[in-house]
C-alpha atoms as a PDB file:
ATOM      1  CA  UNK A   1      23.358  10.310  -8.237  1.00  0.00           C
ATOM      2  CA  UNK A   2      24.505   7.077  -8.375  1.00  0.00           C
ATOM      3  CA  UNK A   3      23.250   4.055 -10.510  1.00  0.00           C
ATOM      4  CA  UNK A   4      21.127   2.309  -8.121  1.00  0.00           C
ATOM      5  CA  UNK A   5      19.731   5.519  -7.426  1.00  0.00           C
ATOM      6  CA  UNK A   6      18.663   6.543 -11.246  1.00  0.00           C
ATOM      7  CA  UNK A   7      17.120   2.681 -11.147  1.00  0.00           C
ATOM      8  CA  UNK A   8      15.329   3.460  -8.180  1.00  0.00           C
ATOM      9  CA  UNK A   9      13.841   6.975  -9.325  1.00  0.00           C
ATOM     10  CA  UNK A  10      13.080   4.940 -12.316  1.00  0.00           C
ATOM     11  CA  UNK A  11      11.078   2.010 -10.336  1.00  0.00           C
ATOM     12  CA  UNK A  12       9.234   4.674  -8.877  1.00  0.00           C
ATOM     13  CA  UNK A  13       7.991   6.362 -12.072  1.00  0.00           C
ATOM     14  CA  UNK A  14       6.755   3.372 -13.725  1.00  0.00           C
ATOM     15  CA  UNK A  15       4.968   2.238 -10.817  1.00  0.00           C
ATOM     16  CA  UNK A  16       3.203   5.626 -10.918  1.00  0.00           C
ATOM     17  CA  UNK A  17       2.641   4.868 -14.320  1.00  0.00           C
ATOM     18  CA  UNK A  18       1.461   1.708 -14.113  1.00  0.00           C
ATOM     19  CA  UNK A  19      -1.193   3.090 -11.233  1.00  0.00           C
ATOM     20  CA  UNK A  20      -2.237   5.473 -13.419  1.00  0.00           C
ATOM     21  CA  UNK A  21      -2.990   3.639 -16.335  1.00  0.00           C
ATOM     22  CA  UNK A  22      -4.900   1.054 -14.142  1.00  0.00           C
ATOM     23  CA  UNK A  23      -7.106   4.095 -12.479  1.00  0.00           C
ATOM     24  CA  UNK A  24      -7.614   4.998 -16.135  1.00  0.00           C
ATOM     25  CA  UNK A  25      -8.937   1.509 -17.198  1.00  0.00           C
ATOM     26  CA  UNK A  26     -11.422   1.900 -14.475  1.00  0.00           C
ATOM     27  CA  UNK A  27     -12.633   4.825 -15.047  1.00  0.00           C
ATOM     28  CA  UNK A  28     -12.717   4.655 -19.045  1.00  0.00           C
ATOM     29  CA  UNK A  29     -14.138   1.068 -19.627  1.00  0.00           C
ATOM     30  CA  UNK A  30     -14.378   1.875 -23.803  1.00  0.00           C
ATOM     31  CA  UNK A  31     -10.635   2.501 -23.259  1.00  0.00           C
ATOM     32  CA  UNK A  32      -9.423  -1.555 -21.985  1.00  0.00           C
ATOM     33  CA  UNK A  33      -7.624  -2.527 -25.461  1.00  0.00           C
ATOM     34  CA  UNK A  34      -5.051   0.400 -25.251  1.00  0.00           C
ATOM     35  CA  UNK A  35      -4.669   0.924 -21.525  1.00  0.00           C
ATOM     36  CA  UNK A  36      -4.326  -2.755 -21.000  1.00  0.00           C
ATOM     37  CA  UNK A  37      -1.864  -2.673 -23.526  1.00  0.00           C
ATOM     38  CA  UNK A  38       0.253  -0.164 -21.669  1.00  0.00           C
ATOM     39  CA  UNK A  39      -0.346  -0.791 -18.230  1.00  0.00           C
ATOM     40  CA  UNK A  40       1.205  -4.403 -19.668  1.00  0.00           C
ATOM     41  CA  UNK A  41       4.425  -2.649 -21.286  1.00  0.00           C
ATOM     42  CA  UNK A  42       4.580  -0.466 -18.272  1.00  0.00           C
ATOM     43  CA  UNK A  43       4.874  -3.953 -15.795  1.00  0.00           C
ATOM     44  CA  UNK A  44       7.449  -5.325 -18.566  1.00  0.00           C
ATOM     45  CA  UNK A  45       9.787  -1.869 -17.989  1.00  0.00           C
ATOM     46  CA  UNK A  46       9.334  -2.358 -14.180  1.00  0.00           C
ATOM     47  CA  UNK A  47      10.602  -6.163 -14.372  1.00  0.00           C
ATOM     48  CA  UNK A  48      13.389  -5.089 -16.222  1.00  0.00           C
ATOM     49  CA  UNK A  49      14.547  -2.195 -13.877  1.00  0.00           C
ATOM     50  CA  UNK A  50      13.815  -4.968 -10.643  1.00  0.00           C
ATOM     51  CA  UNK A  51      16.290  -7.149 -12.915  1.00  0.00           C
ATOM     52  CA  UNK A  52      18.896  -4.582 -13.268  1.00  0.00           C
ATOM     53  CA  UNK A  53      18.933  -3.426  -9.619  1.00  0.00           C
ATOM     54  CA  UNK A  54      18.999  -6.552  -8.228  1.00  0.00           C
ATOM     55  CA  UNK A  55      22.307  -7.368 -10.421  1.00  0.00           C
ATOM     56  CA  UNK A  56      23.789  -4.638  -9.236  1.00  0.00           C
ATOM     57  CA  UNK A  57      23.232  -4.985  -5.952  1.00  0.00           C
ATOM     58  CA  UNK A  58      24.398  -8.397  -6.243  1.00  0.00           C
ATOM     59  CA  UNK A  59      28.305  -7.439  -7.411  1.00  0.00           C
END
């Protein structure tokens, strides 16, 4: 697997994650403090993989 690849797989996961934690918050209202708080961090990971991929698809 090449790196672009491993990026991708990645992207995918915390896009899943970052779906999850949002169908959480919905569902568990007493919950918003700490599942806003990750589906946040989980965006933040996501930028930074977007970042990476599209540098390396830039070279």
């Amino acid at each position: 697997m090449i790196d672009i690849d491993v990026l991708k797989l990645a992207l995918s996961k915390e896009k899943g994650a970052i779906k999850m934690y949002q169908d959480m918050l919905a569902q568990h209202p007493n919950l918003t403090e700490l599942l806003s708080l990750l589906v946040t961090e989980e965006q933040k990971h996501k930028m930074m993989i977007e970042k990476k991929i599209a540098e390396l698809t830039l070279d």
